[in-house]
C-alpha atoms as a PDB file:
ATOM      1  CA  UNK A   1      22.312  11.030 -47.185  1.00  0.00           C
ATOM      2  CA  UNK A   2      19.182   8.760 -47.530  1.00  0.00           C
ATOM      3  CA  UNK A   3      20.492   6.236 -45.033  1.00  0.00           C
ATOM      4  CA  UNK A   4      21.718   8.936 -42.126  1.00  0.00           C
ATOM      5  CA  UNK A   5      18.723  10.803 -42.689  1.00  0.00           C
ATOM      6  CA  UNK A   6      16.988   6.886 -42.031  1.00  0.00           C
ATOM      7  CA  UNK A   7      19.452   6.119 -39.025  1.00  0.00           C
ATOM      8  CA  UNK A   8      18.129   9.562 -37.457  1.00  0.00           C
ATOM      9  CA  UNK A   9      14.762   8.382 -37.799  1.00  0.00           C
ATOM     10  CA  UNK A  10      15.065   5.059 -35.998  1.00  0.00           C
ATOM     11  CA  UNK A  11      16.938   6.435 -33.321  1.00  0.00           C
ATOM     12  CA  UNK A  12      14.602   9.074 -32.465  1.00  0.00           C
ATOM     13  CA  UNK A  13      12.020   6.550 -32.585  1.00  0.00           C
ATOM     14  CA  UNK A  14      13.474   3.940 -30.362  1.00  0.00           C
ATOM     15  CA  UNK A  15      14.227   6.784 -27.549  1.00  0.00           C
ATOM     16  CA  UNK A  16      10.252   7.782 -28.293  1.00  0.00           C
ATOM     17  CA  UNK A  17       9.493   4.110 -27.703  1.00  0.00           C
ATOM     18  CA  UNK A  18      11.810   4.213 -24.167  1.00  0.00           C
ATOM     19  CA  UNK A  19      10.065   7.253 -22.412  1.00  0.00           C
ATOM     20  CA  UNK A  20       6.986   6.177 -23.664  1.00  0.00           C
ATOM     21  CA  UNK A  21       7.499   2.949 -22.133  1.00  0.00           C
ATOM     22  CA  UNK A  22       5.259   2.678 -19.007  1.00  0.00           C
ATOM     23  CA  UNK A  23       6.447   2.834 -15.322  1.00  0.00           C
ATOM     24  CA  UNK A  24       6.194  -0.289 -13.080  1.00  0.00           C
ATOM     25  CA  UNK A  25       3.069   0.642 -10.843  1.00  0.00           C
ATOM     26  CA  UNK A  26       2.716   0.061  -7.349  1.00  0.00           C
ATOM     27  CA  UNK A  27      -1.447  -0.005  -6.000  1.00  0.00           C
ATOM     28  CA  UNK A  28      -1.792   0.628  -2.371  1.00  0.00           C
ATOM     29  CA  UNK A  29      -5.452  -0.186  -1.024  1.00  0.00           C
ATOM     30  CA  UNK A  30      -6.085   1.152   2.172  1.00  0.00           C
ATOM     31  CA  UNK A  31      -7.681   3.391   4.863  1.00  0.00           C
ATOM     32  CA  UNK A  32      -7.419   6.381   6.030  1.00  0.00           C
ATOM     33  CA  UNK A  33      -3.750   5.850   7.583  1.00  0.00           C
ATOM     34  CA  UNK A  34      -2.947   5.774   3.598  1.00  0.00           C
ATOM     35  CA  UNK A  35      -5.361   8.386   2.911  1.00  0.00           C
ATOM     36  CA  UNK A  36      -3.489  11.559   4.355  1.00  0.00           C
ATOM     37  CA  UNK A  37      -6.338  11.976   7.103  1.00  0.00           C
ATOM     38  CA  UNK A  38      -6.771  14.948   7.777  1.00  0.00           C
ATOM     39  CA  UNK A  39      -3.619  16.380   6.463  1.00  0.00           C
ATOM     40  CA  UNK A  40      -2.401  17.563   2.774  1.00  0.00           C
ATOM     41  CA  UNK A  41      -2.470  14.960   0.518  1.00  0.00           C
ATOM     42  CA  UNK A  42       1.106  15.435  -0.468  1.00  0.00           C
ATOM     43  CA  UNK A  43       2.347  15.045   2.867  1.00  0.00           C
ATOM     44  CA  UNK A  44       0.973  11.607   3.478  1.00  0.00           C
ATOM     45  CA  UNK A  45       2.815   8.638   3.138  1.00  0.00           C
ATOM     46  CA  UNK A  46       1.384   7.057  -0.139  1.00  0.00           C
ATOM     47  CA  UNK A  47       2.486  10.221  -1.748  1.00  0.00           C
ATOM     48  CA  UNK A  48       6.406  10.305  -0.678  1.00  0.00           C
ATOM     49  CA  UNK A  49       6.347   6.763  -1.692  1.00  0.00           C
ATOM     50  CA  UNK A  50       5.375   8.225  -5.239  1.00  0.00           C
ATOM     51  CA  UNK A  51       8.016  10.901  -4.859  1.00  0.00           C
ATOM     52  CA  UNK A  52      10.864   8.564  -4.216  1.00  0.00           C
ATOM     53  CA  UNK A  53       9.668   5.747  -6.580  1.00  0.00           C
ATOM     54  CA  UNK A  54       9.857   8.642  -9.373  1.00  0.00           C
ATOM     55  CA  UNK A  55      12.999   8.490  -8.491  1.00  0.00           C
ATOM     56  CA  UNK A  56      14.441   5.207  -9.462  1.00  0.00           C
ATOM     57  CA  UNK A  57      15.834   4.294 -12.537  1.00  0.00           C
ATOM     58  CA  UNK A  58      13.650   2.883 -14.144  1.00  0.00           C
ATOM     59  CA  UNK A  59      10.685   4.341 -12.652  1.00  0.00           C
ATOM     60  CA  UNK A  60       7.858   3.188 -10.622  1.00  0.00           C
ATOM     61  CA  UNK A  61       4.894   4.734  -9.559  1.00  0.00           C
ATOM     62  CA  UNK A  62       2.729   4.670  -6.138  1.00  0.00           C
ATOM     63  CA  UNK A  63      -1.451   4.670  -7.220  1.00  0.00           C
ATOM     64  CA  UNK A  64      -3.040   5.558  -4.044  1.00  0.00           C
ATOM     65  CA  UNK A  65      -6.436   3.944  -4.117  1.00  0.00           C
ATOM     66  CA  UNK A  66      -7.307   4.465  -0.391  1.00  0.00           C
ATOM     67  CA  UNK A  67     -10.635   5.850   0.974  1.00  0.00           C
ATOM     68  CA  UNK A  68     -10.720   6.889   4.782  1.00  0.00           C
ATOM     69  CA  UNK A  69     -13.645   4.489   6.155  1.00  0.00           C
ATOM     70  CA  UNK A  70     -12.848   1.361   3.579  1.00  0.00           C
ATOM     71  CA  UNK A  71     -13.356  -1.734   5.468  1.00  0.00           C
ATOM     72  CA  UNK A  72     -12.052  -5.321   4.449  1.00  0.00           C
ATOM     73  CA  UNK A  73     -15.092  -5.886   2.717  1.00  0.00           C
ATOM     74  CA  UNK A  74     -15.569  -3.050   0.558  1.00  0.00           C
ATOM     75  CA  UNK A  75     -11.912  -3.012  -0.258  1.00  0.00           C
ATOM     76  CA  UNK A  76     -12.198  -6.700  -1.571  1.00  0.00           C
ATOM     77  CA  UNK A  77     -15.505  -5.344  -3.643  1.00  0.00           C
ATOM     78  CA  UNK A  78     -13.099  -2.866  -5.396  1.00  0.00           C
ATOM     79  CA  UNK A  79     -10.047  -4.472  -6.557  1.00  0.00           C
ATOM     80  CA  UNK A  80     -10.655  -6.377  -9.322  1.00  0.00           C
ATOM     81  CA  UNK A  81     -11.642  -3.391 -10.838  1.00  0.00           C
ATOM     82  CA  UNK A  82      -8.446  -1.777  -9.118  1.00  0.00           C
ATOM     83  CA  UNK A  83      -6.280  -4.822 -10.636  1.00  0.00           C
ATOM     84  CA  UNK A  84      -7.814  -4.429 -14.018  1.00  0.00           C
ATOM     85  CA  UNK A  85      -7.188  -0.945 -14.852  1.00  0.00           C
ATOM     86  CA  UNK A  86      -3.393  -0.835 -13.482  1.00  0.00           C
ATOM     87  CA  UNK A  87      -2.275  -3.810 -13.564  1.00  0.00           C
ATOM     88  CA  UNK A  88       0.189  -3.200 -10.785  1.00  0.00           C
ATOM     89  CA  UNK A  89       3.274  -4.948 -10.019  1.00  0.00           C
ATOM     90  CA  UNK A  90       2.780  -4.929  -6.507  1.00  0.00           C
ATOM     91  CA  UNK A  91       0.110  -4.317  -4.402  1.00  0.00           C
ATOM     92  CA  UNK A  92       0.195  -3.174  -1.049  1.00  0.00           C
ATOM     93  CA  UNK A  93      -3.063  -4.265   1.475  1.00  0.00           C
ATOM     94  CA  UNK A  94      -4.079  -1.684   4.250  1.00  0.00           C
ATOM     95  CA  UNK A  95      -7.086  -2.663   5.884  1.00  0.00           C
ATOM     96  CA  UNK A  96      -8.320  -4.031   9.032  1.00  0.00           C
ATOM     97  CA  UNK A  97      -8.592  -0.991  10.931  1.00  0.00           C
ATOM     98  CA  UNK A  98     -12.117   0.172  10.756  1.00  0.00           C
ATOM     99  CA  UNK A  99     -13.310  -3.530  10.616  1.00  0.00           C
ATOM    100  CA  UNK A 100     -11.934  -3.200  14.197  1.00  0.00           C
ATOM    101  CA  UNK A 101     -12.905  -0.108  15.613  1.00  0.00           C
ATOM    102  CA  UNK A 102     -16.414  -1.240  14.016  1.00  0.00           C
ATOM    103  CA  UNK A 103     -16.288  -4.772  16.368  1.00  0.00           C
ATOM    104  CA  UNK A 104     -16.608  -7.000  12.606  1.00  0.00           C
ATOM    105  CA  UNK A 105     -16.215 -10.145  12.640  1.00  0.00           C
ATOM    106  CA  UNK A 106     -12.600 -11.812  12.558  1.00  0.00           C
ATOM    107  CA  UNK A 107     -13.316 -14.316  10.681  1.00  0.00           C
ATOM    108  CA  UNK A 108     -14.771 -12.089   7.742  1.00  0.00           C
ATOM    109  CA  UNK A 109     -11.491 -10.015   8.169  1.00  0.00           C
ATOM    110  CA  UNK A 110      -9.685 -12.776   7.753  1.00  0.00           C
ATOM    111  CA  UNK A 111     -11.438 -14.288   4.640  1.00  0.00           C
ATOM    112  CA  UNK A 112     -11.706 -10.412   2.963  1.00  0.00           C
ATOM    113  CA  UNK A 113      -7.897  -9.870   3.434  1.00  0.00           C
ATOM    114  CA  UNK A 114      -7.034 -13.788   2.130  1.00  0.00           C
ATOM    115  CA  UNK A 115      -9.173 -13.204  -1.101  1.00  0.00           C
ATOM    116  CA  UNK A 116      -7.438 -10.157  -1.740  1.00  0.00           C
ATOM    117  CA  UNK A 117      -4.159 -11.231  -1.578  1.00  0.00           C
ATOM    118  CA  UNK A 118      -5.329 -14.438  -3.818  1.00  0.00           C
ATOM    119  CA  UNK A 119      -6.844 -12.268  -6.351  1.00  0.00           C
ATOM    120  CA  UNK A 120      -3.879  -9.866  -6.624  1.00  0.00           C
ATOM    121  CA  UNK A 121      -1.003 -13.040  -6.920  1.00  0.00           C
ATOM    122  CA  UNK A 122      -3.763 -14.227  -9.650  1.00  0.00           C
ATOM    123  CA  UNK A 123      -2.891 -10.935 -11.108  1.00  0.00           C
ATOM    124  CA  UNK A 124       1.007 -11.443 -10.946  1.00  0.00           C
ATOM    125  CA  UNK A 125       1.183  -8.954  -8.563  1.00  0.00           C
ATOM    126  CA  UNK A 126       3.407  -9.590  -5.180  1.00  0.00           C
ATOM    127  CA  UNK A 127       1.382  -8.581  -2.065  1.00  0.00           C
ATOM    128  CA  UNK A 128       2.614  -6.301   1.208  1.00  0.00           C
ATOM    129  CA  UNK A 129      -0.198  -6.818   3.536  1.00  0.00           C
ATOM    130  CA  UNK A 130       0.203  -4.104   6.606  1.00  0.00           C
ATOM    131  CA  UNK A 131      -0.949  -4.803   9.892  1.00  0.00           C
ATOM    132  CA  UNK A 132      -2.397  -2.456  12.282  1.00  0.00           C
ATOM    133  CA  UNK A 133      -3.050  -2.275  15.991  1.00  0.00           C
ATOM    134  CA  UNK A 134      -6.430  -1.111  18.071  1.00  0.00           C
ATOM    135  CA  UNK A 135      -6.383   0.602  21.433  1.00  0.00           C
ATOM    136  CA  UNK A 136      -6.240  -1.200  24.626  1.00  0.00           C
ATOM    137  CA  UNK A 137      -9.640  -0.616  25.465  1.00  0.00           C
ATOM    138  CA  UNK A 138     -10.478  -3.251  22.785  1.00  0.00           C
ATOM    139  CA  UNK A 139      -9.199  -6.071  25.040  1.00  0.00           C
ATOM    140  CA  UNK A 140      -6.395  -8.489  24.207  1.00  0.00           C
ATOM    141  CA  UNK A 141      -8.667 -11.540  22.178  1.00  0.00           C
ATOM    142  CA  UNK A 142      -9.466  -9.258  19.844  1.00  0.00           C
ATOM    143  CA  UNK A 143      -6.234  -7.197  19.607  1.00  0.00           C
ATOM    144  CA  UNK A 144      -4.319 -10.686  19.699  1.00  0.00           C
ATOM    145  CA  UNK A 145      -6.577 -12.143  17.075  1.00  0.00           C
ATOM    146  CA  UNK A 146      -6.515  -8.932  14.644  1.00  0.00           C
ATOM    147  CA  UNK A 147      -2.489  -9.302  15.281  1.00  0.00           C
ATOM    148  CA  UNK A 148      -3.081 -12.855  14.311  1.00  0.00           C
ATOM    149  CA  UNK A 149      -4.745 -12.813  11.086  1.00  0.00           C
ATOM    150  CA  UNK A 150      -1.755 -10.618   9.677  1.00  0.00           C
ATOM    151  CA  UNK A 151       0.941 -12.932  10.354  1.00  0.00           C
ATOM    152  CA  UNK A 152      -1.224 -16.104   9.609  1.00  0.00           C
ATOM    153  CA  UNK A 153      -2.055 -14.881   6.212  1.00  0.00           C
ATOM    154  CA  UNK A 154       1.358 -13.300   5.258  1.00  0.00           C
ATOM    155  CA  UNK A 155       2.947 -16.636   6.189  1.00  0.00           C
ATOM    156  CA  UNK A 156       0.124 -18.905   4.420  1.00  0.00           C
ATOM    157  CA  UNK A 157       0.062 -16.648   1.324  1.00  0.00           C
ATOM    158  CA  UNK A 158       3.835 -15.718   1.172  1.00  0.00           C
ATOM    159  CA  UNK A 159       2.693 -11.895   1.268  1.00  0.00           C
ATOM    160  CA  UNK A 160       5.984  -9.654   2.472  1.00  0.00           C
ATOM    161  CA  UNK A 161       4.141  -8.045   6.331  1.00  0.00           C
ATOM    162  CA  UNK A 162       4.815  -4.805   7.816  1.00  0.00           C
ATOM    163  CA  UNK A 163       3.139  -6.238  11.291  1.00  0.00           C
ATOM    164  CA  UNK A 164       2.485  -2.400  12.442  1.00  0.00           C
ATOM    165  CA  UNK A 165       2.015   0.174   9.939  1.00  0.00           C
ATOM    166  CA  UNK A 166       2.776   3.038  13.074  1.00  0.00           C
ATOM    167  CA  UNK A 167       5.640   1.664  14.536  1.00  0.00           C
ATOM    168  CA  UNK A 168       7.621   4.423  16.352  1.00  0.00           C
ATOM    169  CA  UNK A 169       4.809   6.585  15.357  1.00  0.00           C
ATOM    170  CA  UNK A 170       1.787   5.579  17.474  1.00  0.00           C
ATOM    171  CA  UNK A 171       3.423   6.345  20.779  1.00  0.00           C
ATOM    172  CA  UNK A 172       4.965   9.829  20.184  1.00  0.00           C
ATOM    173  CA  UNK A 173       2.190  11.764  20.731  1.00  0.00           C
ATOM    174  CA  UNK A 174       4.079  14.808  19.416  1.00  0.00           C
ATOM    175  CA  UNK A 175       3.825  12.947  16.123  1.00  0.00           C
ATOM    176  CA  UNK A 176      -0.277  11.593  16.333  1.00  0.00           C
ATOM    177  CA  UNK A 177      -3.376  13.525  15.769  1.00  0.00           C
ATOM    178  CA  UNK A 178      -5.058  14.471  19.015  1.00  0.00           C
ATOM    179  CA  UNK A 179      -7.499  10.969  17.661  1.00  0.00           C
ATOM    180  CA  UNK A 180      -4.773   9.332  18.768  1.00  0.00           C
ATOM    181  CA  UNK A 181      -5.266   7.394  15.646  1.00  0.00           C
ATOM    182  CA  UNK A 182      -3.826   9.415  12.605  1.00  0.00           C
ATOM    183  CA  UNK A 183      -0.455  10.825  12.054  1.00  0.00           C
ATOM    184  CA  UNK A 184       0.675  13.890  11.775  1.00  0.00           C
ATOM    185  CA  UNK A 185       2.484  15.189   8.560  1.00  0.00           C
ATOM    186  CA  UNK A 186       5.273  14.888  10.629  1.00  0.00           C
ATOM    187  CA  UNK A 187       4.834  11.498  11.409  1.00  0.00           C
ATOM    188  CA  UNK A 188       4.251  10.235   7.503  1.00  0.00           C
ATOM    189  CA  UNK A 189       7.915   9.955   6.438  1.00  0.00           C
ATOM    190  CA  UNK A 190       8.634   7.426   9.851  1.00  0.00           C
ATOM    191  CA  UNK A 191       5.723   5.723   8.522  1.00  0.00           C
ATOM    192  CA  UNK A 192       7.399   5.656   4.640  1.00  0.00           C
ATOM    193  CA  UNK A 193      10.425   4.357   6.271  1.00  0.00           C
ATOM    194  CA  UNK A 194       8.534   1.287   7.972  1.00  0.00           C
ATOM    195  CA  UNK A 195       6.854   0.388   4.851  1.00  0.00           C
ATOM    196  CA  UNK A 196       9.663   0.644   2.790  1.00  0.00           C
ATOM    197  CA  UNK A 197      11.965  -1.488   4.262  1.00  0.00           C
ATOM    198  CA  UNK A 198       9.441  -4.247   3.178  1.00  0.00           C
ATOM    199  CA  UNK A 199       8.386  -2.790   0.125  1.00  0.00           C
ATOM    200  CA  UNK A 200      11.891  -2.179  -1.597  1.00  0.00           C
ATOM    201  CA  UNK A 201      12.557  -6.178  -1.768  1.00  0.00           C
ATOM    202  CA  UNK A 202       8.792  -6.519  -3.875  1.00  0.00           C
ATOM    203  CA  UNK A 203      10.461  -3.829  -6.592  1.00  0.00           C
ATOM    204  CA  UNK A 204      13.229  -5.997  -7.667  1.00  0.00           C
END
């Protein structure tokens, strides 16, 4: 009787152990494309990645540490911290966009983004980095160059690249915010998809 009543025990204490076990975390640092601008939080992108990483067996789950207005710079000052408390398996890089549409330098974008993909592989973390695009009206060295530093970097650093975060979002405009910037909720899953398809490979 002793010994069942013992076998009980242990295995109600190894399937504690299992679903106390923490999930695999994914950190994505980014901008207000990540930061459900101007729409529910729980329709923005970031968040249905949570929903369908909660999903998988085992789990994972999404940490959205975005803030609309981050720039390279201030994203760079708060990872470590970022890295520290979640220790994420992967972290995904979405920045560049208001360096941009502030005219900052390239060069400082460049050497932000680099140092954050260095401190997160320092981290054991694997890296997406996701690219953006500006407007026309910001004229083609810049738009070229911002293009450039993505697929430099992502190719120097081994980071997995989404090179454009709103692909076959950004020119519906039945799926934008009238900024012309943003998307709408019903734009977020497209945008899921997109990052997904590069993300998925980093969860293995």
């Amino acid at each position: 009787m002793r010994r069942i009543l013992w076998l009980l025990l242990s295995m109600f204490a190894m399937v504690a152990t299992v679903q106390a076990a923490p999930t695999k975390t994914v950190l994505v640092l980014g901008d207000s494309l990540s930061a459900a601008h101007n729409i529910a939080t729980d329709q923005g992108w970031v968040h249905l990645l949570d929903v369908r990483l909660g999903k998988m067996v085992p789990a994972w789950t999404a940490i959205n540490a975005s803030i609309s207005g981050e720039t390279s710079l201030s994203g760079r000052n708060r990872l470590p911290a970022l890295l520290e408390k979640y220790r994420p398996k992967v972290v995904v890089i979405e920045l560049g966009a208001n360096d941009g549409l502030q005219g900052l330098s390239l060069a400082d974008l460049r050497a932000n983004l680099a140092a954050m993909i260095d401190e997160s592989t320092a981290a054991k973390a694997k890296v997406l980095l996701l690219g953006i695009e500006l407007p026309v009206n910001y004229g083609p060295q810049y738009r070229d160059g911002l293009r450039a530093i993505y697929a430099d970097l992502a190719r120097q650093k081994h980071a997995a690249l989404v090179p454009f975060l709103l692909a076959g979002v950004a020119l519906k405009p039945e799926l934008m915010q009238d900024d012309g910037l943003h998307p709408l909720a019903a734009g977020e899953p497209i945008v899921l998809d997109t990052v997904w398809g590069k993300l998925q490979p980093l969860l293995r």
